[in-house]
Protein backbone atom coordinates (compact mmCIF):
# COMPACT_ATOMS: atom_id res chain seq x y z
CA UNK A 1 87.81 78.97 76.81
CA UNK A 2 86.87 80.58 73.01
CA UNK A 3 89.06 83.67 74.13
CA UNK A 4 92.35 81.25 75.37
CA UNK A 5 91.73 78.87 71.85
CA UNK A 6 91.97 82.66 69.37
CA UNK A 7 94.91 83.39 71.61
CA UNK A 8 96.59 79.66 71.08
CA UNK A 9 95.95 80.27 67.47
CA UNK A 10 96.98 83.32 66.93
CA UNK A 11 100.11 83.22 68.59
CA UNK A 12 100.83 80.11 66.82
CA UNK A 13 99.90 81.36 63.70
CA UNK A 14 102.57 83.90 64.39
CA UNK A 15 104.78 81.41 64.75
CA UNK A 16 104.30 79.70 61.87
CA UNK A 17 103.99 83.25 59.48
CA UNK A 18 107.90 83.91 60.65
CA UNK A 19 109.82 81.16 61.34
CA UNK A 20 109.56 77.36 60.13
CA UNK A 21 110.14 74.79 61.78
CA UNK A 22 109.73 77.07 64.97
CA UNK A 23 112.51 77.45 66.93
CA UNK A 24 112.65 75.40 70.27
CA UNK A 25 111.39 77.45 73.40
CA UNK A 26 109.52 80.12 71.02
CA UNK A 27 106.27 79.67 71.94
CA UNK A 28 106.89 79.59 75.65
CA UNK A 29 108.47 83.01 75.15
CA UNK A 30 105.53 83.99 73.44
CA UNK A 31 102.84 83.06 75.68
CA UNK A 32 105.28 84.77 78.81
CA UNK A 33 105.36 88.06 76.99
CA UNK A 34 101.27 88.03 76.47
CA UNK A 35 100.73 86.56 80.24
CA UNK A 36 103.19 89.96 81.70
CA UNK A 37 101.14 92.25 79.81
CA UNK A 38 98.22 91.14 81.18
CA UNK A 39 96.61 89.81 77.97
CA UNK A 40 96.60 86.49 78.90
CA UNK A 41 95.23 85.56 82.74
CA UNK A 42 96.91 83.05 85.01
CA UNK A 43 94.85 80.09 84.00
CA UNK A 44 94.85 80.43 80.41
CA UNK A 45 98.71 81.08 80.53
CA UNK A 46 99.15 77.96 82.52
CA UNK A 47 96.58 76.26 79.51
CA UNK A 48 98.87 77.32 76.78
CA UNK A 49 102.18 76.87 78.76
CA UNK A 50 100.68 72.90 79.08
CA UNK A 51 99.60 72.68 75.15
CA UNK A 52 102.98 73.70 74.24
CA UNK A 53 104.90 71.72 75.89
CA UNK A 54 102.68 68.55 74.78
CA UNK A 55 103.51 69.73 71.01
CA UNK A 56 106.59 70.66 71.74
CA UNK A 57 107.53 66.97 72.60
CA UNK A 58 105.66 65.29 69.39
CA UNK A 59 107.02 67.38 67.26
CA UNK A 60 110.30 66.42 65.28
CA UNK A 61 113.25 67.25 65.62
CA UNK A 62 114.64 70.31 63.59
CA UNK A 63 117.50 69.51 60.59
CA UNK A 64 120.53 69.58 61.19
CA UNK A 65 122.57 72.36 59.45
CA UNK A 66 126.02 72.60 57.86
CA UNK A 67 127.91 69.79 59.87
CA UNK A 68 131.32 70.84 61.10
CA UNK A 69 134.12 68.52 60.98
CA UNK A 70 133.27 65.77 63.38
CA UNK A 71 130.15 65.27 61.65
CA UNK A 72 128.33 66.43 64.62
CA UNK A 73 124.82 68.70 63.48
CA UNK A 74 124.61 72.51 64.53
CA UNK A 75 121.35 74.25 65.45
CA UNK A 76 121.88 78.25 65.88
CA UNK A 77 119.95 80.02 68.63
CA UNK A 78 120.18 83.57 70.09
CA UNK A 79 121.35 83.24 73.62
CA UNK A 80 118.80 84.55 76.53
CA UNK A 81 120.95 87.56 77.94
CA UNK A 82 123.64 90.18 76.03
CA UNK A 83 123.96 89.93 72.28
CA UNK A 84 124.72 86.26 71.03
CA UNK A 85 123.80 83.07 70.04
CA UNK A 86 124.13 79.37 70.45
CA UNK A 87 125.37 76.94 68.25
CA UNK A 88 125.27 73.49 69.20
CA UNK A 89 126.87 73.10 72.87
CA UNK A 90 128.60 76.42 72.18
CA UNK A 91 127.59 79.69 73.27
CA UNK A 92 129.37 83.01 72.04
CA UNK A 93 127.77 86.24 73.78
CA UNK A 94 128.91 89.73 73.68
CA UNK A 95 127.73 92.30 76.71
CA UNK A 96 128.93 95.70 77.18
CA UNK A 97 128.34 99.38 78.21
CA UNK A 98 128.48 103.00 76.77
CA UNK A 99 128.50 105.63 79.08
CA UNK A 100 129.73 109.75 78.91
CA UNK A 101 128.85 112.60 81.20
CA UNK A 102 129.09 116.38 81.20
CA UNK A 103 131.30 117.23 84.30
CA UNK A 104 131.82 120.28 85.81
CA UNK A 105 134.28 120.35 89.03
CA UNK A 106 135.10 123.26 91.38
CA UNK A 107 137.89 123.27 92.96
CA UNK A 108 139.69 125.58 94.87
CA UNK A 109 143.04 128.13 93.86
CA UNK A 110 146.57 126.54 95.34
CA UNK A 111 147.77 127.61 98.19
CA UNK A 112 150.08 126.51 100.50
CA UNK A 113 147.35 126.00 103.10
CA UNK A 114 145.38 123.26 100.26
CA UNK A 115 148.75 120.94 99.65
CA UNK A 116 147.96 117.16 100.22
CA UNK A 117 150.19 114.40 99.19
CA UNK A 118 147.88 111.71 98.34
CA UNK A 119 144.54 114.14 98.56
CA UNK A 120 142.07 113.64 95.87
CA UNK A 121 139.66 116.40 96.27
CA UNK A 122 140.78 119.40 93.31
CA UNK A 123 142.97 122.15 93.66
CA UNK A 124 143.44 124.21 90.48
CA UNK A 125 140.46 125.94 90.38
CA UNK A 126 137.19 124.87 88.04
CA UNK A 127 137.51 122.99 84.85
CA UNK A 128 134.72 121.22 82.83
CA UNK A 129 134.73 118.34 80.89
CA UNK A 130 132.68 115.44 78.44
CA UNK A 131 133.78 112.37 79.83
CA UNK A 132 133.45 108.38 80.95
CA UNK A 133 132.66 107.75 84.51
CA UNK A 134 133.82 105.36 87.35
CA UNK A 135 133.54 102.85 84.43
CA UNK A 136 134.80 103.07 81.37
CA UNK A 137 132.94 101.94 78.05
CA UNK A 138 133.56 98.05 77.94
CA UNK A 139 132.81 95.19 75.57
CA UNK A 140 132.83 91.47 76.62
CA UNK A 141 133.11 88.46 74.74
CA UNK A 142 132.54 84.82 76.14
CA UNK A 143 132.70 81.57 74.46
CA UNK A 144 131.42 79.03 76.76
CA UNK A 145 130.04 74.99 76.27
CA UNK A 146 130.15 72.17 78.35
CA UNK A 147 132.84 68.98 77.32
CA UNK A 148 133.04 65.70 79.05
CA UNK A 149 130.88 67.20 82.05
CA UNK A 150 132.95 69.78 82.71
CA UNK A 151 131.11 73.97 82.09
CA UNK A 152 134.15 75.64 80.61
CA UNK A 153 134.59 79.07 78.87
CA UNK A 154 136.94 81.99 77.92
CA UNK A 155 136.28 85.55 78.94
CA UNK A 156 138.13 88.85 77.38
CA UNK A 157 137.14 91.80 78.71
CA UNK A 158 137.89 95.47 77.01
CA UNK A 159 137.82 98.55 78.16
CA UNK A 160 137.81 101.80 76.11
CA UNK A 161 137.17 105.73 76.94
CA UNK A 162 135.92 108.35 75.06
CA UNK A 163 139.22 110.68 76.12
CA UNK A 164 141.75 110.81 74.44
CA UNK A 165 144.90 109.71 76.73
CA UNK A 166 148.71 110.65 77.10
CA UNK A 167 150.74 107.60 76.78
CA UNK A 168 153.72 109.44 77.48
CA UNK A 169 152.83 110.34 81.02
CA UNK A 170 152.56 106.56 81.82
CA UNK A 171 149.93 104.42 83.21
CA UNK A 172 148.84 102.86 79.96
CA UNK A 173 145.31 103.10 78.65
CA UNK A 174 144.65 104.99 81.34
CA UNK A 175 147.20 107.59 81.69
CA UNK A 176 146.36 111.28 82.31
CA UNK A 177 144.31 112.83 79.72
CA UNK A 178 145.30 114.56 76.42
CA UNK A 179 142.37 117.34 75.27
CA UNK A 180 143.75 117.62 72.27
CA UNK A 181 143.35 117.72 68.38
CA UNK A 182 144.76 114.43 66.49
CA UNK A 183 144.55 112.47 69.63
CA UNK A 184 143.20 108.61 70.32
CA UNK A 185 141.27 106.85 73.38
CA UNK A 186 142.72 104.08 75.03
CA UNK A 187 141.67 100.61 75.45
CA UNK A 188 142.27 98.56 78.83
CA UNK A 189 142.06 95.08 78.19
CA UNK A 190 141.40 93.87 81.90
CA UNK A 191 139.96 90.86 81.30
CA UNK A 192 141.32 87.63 79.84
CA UNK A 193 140.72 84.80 81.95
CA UNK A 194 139.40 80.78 81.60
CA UNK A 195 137.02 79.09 83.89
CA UNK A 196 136.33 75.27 84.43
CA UNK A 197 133.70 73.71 86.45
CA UNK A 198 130.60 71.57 87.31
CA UNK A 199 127.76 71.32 89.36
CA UNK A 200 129.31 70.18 92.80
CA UNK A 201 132.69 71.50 91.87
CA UNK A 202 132.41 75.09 91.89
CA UNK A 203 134.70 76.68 89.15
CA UNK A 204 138.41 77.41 88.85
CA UNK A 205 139.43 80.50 87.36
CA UNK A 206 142.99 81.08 85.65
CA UNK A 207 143.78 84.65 83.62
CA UNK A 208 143.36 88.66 84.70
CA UNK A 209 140.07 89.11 86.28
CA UNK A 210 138.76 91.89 89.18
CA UNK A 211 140.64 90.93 92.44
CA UNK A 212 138.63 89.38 95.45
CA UNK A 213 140.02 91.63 98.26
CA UNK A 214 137.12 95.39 97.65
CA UNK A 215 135.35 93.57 94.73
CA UNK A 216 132.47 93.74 96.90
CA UNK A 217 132.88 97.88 97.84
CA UNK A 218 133.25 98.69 94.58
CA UNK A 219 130.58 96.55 92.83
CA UNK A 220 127.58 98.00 95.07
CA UNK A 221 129.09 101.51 95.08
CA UNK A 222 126.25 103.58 93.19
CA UNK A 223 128.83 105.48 91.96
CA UNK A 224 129.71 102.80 89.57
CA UNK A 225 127.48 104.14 87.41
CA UNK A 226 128.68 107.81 87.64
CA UNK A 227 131.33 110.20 87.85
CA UNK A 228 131.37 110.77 91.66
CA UNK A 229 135.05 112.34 92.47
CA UNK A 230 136.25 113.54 88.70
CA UNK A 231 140.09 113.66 89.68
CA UNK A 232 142.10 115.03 87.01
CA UNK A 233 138.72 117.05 85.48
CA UNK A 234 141.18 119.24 83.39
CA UNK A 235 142.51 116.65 81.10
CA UNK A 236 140.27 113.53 81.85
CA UNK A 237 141.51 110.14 81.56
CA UNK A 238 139.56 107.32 80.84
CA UNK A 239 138.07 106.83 84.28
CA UNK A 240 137.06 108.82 87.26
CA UNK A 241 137.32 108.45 90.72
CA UNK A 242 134.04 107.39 91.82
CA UNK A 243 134.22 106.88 95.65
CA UNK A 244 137.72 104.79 95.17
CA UNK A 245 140.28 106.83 97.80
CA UNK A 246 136.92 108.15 99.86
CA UNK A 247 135.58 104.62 101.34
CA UNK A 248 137.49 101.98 100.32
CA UNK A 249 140.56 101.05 98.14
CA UNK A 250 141.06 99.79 94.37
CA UNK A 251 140.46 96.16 94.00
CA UNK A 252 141.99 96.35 90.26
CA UNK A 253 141.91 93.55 87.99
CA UNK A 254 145.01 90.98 88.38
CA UNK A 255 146.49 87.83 87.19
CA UNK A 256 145.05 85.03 89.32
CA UNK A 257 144.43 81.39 89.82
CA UNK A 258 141.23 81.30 92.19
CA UNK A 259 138.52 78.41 93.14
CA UNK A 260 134.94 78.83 93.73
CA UNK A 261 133.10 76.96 95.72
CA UNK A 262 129.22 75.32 94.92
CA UNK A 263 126.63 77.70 96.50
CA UNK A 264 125.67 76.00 99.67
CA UNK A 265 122.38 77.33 100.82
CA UNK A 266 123.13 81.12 99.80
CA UNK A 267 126.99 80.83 100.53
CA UNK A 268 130.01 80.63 98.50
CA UNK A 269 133.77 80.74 99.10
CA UNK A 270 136.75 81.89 97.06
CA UNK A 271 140.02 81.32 97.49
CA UNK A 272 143.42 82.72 94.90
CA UNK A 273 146.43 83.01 94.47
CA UNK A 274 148.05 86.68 93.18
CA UNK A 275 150.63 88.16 90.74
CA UNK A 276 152.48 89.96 93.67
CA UNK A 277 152.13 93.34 93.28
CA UNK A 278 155.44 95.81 94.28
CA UNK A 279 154.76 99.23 96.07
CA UNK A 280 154.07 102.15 94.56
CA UNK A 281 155.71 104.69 96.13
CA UNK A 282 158.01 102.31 98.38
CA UNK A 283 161.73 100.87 97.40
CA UNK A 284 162.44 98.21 94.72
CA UNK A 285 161.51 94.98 95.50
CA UNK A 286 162.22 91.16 93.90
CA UNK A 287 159.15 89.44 95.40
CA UNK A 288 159.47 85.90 96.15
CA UNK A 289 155.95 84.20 96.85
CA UNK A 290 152.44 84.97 95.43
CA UNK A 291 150.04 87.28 96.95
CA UNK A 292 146.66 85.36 98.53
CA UNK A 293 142.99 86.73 98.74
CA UNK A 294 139.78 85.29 99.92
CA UNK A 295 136.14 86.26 99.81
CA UNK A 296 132.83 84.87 101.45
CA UNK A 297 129.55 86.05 100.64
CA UNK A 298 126.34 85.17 101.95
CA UNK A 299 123.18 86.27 99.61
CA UNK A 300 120.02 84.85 100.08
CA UNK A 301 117.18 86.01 102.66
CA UNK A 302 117.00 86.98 106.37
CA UNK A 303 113.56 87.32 107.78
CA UNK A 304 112.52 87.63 104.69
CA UNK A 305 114.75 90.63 103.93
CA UNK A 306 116.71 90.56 100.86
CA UNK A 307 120.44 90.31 102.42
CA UNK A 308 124.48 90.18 100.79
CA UNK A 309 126.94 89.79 103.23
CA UNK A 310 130.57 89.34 102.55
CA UNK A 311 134.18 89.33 104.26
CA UNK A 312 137.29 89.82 102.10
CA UNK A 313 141.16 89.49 102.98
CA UNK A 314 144.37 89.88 101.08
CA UNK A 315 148.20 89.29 102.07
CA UNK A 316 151.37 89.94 100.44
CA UNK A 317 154.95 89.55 101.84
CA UNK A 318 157.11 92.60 99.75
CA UNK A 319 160.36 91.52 99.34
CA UNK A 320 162.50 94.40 99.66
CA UNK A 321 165.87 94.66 97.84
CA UNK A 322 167.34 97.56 99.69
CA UNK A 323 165.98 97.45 102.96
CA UNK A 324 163.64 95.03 105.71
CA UNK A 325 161.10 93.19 103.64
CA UNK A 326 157.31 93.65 105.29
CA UNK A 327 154.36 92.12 105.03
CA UNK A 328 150.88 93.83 103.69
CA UNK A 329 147.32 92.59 104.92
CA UNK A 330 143.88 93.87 104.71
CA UNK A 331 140.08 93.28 105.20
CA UNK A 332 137.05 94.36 104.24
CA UNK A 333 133.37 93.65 105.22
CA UNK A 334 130.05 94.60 104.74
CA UNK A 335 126.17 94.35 104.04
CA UNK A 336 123.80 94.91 101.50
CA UNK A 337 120.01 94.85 102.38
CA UNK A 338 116.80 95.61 100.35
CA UNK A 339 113.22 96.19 102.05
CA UNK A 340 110.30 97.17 99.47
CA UNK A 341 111.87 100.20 97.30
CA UNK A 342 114.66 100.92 99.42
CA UNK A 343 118.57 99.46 99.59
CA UNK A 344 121.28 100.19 102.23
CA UNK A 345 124.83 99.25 102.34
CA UNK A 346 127.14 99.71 104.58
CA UNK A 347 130.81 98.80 104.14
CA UNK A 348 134.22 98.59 106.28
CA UNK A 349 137.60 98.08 105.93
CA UNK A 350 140.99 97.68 107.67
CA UNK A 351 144.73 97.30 106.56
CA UNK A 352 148.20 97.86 107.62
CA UNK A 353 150.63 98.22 104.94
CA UNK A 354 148.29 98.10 102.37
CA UNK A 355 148.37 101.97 101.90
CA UNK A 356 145.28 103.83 100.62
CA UNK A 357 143.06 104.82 97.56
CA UNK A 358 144.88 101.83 94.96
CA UNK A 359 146.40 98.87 96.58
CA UNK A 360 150.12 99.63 97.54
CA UNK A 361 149.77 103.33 97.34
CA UNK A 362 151.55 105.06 100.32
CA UNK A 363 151.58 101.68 102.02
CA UNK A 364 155.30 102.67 103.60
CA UNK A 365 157.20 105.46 104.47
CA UNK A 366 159.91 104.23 101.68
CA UNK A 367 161.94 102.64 104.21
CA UNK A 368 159.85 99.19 104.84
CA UNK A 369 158.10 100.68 107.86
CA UNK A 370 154.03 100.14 107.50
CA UNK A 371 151.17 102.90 107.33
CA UNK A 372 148.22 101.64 109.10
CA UNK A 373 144.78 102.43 107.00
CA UNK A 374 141.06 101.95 107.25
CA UNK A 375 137.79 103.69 106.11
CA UNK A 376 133.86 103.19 105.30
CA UNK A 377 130.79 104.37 103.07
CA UNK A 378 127.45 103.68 104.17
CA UNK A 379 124.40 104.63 101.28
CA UNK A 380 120.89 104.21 100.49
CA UNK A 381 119.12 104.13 97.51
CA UNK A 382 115.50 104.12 97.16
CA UNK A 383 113.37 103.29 93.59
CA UNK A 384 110.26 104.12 92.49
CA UNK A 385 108.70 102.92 89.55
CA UNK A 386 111.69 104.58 86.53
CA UNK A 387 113.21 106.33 89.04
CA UNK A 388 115.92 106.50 91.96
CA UNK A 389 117.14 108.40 94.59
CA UNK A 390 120.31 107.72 96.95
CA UNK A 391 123.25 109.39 98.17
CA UNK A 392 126.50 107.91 100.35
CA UNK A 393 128.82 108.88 102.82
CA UNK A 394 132.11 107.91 103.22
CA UNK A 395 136.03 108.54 103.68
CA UNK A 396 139.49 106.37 103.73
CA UNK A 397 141.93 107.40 106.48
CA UNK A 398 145.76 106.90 106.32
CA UNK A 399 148.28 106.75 109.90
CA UNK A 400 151.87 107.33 109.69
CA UNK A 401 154.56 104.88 110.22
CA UNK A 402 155.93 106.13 113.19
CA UNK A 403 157.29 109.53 114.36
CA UNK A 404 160.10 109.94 111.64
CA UNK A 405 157.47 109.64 109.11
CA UNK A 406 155.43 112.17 110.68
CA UNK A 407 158.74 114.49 110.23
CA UNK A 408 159.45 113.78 107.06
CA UNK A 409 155.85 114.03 105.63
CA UNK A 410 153.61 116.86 107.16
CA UNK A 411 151.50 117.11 104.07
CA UNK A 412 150.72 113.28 103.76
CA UNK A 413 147.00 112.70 103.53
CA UNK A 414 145.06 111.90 106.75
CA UNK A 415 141.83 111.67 105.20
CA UNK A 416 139.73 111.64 102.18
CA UNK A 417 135.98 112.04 102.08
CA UNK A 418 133.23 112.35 99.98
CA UNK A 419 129.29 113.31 100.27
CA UNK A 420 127.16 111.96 97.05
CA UNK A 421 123.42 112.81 95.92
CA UNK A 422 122.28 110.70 92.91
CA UNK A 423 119.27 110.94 90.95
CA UNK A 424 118.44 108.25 88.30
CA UNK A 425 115.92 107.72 85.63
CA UNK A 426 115.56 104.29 83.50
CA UNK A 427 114.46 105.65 79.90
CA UNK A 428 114.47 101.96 78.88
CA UNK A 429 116.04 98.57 79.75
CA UNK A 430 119.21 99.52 78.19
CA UNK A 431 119.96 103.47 78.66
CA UNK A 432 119.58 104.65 82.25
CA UNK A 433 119.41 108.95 82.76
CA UNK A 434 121.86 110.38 85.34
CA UNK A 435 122.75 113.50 87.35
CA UNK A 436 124.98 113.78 90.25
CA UNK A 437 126.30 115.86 93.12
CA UNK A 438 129.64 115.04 94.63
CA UNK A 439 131.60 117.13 97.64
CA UNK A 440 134.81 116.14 98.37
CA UNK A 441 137.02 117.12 101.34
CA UNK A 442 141.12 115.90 101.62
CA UNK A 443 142.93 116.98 104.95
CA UNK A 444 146.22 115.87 105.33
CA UNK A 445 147.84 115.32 108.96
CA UNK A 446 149.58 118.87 109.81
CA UNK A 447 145.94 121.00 109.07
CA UNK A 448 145.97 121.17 105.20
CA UNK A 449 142.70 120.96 103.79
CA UNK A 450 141.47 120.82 100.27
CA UNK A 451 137.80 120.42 99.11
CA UNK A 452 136.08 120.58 95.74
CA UNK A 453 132.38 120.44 94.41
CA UNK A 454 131.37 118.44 91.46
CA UNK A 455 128.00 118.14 89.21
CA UNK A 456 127.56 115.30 86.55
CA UNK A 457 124.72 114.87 84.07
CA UNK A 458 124.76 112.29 81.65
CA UNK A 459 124.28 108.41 80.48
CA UNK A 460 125.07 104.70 81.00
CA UNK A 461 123.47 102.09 78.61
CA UNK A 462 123.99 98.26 79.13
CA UNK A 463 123.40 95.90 77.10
């Protein structure tokens, strides 16, 4: 009891030496920090937890500061998570990442036996390169507060890479890359978005967010965090690859309208409607109705095992100008489990004129008539103590249209794959060590065959 009483006092004492009046929920922060390091036991940090609480309500309440213009008080914060505080009922936070790896990608000498239309494994020989990831850096600010019971907020997302780009080639922020003196970076704002909800509710969501439809392939890829395929190594753009074209397809961020519904015992729904998005590679179109998506996840516990599941779907009619209109769907599927140290997912998906790699992509033959595509990754990743282990398998296959196409197109893609070894190290909470090994393989449908080797060492920091 003498040993919890010095404690009490001298973690109130340092309470009182840097901050007066103490700022509310201090103390408990405090006496959490001492009980995980092991300074205070179980009991006494139950004690103190008690005491504080007891002052906590006695004690009065701290002045107001500069009023705004309703006359209403404000009392500044910092926010629990990110970089931020809170001021009043409002909360602005900024979150973000940093990342840049050393990349070095071997690929093989052209040849007319290596051509693949829609292949992503390199052919130009090897090329090195300092560069961003699958992710870019990003910074994100949100201003969220709650008004006549309803949680609302705004979200804006950027996005910028350390490579400098080629605006000329097209493709924005992240066109091809431009290694070159007197050059600039890019910045894709992807984010911009408002949300509204309550407890009950669930929350509506209006602005340019990630899609629904392969949010959920892409978000527990581990190659998230890394290079995995480089594509376009030579003159990097802002991005790589990742495992996006070698398990599953682009999700991309998109203008939306989608509801959320209340978790109901470990399960929520979502529901949106889409900025219609016109074919890549197929004829002009003048679409007429939104696109749709729909997600439902499932993460809670299942015999006690630490289990995600989810099913996505997304549908688009494409309303051709010159030519039949047709109609693009698409599912995904897939689980995430975690016993002790060790994580497995394992993912799926199916779609018919949906094409492959990003959404619309060789969906047709150019003439309205549909490619049929599917593909998987499975992966495990296993941590111990500051470091992790894991490494994934997986591939996206593309079908021809029908027999003309197959005519017309020998060299089309058939399939992409990839094999991935990953080895991580967390130097702190923010900055997490990283090298990688990547292999991957394109073959298109008449016997072409490409493949390329990859190694990555770098950094990611969060924050």
């Amino acid at each position: 009891m003498k040993r919890t009483l010095l404690l009490a006092s001298a973690a109130m004492g340092l309470l009182c030496a840097t901050a007066t009046p103490a700022m509310a929920g201090t103390t408990a922060e405090l006496l959490k920090r001492l009980h995980e390091k092991g300074i205070l036991s179980d009991e006494e940090y139950q004690q103190l937890l008690k005491g504080d609480a007891t002052e906590a309500a006695a004690a009065p309440a701290a002045p107001a500061v500069t009023p705004d213009a309703s006359g209403g008080g404000r009392t500044v914060r910092m926010t629990d998570g990110g970089v931020g505080f809170e001021m009043g009922d409002i909360t602005l936070k900024f979150s973000g990442s940093v990342n840049g790896f050393y990349v070095h990608d071997n690929g093989e000498a052209p040849s007319a036996t290596n051509s693949v239309v829609g292949g992503v494994a390199t052919v130009g020989g090897d090329s090195s390169a300092i560069r961003n990831g699958l992710l870019p850096g990003f910074l994100k600010v949100e201003v969220t507060t709650r008004q006549g019971g309803w949680d609302v907020g705004a979200h804006f997302g950027m996005y910028p890479g350390i490579n400098s780009v080629n605006y000329a080639a097209g493709g924005g922020a992240n066109s091809p890359g431009n290694p070159r003196g007197l050059q600039t970076a890019g910045i894709d704002f992807r984010q911009t978005y408002l949300t509204f909800g309550r407890p009950g509710f669930g929350e509506v969501k209006i602005g340019r967010d990630i899609g629904l439809f392969a949010s959920e392939q892409i978000l527990n890829d581990i190659t998230l965090l890394s290079p995995g395929t480089p594509a376009g190594n030579v003159a990097p753009s802002n991005t790589t690859l990742g495992r996006i074209g070698v398990g599953y397809i682009y999700t991309d961020f998109q203008p939306q309208i989608t509801y959320t519904t209340p978790n109901l015992s470990g399960f929520t729904a979502s529901i949106g409607i889409f900025e219609p998005l016109s074919s890549l590679t197929g004829p002009a179109e003048s679409n007429k109705e939104p696109g749709f998506q729909a997600k439902l996840v499932y993460d809670g516990e299942l015999g006690g095992v630490g289990t995600r599941l989810w099913w996505a779907g997304i549908r688009q009619k494409h309303n051709v100008i010159v030519g039949p209109d047709y109609t693009g769907w698409g599912w995904d599927a897939g689980a995430k489990v975690t016993v002790g140290p060790l994580t497995l997912v394992g993912t799926y998906y199916d779609a018919s004129g949906l094409g492959t790699t990003a959404l619309n992509l060789f969906d047709t033959d150019g003439l309205g008539n549909k490619r049929d595509s599917h593909g998987f990754y499975l992966q495990g990743l296993a941590t111990f103590g500051k470091f992790s282990v894991g490494g994934s398998y997986g591939e996206s296959n593309l079908d021809y249209a029908n027999a003309a196409d197959a005519l017309a197109n020998p060299t089309l893609v058939d399939r992409n794959s990839s094999w991935v070894g990953q080895v991580r190290y967390g130097l702190t909470s923010w900055v997490t060590l990283l090298s990688e090994y990547g292999h991957t393989k394109s073959e298109a449908h008449n016997g072409n065959q490409a493949s390329s080797d990859a190694i990555a060492a770098g950094a990611i920091l969060f924050f």
